[in-house]
C-alpha atoms as a PDB file:
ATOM      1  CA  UNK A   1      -1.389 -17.413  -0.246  1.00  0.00           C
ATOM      2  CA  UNK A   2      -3.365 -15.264   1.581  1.00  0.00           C
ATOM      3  CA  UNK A   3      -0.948 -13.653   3.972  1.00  0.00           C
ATOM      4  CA  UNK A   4       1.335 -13.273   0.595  1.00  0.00           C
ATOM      5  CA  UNK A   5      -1.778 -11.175  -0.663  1.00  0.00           C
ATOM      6  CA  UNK A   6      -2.352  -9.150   2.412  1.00  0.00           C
ATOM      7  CA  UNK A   7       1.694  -8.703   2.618  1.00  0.00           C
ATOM      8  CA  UNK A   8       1.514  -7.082  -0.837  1.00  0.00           C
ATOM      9  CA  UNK A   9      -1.364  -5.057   0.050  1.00  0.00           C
ATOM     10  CA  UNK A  10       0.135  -3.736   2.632  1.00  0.00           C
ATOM     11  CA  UNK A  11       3.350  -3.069   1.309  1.00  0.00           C
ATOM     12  CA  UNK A  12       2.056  -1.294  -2.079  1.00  0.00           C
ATOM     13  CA  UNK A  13      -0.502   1.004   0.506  1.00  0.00           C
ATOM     14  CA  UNK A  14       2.984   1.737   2.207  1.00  0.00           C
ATOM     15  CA  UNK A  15       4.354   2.806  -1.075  1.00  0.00           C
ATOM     16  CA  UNK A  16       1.321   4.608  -2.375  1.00  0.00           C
ATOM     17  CA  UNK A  17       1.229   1.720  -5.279  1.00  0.00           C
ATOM     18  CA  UNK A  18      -0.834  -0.470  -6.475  1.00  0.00           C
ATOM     19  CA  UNK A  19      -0.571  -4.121  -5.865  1.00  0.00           C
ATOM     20  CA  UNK A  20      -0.128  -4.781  -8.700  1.00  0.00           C
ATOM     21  CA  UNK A  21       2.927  -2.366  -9.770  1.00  0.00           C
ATOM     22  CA  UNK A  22       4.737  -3.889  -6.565  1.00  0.00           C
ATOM     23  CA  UNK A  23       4.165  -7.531  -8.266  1.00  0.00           C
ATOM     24  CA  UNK A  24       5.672  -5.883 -11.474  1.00  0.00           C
ATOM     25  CA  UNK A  25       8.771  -4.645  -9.931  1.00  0.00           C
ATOM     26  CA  UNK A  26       9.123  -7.585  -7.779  1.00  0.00           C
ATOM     27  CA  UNK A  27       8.587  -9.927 -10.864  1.00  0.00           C
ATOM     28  CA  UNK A  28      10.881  -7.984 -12.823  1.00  0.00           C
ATOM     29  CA  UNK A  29      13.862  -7.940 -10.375  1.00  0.00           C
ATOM     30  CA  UNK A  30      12.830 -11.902  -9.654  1.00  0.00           C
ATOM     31  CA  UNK A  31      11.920 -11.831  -5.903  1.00  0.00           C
ATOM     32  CA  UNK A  32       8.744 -12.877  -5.837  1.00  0.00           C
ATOM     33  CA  UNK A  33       8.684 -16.723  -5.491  1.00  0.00           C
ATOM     34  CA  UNK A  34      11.438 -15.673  -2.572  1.00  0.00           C
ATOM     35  CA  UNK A  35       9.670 -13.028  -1.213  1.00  0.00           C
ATOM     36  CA  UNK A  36       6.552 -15.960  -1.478  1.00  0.00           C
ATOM     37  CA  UNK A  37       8.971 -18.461   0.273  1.00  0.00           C
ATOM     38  CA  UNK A  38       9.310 -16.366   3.363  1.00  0.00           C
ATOM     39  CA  UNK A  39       6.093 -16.844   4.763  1.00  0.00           C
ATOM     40  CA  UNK A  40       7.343 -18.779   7.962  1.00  0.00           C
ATOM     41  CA  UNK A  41       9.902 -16.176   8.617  1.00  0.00           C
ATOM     42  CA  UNK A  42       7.451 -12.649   7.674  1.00  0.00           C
ATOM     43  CA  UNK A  43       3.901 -14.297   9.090  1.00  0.00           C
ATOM     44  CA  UNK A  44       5.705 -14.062  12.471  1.00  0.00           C
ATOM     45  CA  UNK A  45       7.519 -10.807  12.736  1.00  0.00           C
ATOM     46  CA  UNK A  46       6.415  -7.307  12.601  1.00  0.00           C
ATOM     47  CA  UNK A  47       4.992  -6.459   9.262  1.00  0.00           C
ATOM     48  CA  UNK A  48       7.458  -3.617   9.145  1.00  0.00           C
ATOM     49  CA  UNK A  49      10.078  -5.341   9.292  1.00  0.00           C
ATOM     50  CA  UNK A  50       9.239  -7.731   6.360  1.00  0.00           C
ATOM     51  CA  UNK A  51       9.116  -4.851   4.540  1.00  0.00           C
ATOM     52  CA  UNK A  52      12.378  -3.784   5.381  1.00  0.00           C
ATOM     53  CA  UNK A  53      13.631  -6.744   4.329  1.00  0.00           C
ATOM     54  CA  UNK A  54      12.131  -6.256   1.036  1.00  0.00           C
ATOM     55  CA  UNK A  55      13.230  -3.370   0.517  1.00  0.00           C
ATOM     56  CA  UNK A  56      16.814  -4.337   1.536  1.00  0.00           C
ATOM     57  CA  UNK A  57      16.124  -6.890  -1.569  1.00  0.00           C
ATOM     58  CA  UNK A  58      15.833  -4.461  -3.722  1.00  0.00           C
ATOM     59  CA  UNK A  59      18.317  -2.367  -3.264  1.00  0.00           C
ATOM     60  CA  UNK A  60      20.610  -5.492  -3.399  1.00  0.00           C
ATOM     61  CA  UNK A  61      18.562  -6.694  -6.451  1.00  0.00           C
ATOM     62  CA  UNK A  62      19.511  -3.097  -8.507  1.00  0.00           C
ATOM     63  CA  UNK A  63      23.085  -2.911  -7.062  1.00  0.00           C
ATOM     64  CA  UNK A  64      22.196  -0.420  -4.161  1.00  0.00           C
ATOM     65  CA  UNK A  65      22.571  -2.498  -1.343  1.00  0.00           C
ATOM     66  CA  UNK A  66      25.192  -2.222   1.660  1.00  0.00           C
END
């Protein structure tokens, strides 16, 4: 839990959001009990590119992605 919190943190600074708008949108497109899941896969990489990933998610999630 607490990487999850620092992971949001750190994404929403990225942003320029609050923490807690990034756990709206991610609640509201459903990603965050995956994006919760992922810990052994984005507590071992480069922060950046967790957030890439997420971001990728997104997209996909609203019909933007590749």
């Amino acid at each position: 839990m607490k990487f999850f919190i620092y992971l949001i943190e750190r994404y929403a600074e990225k942003k320029d959001k609050t923490a807690d708008q990034v756990l709206k949108e991610w609640d509201s497109l459903d990603l965050t009990n995956f994006i919760f899941d992922m810990y052994e896969l984005y507590h071992v990489e480069r922060l950046q590119n967790a957030f890439d990933d997420i971001d990728e998610l997104i997209l996909e999630k609203r019909g933007q992605g590749r």
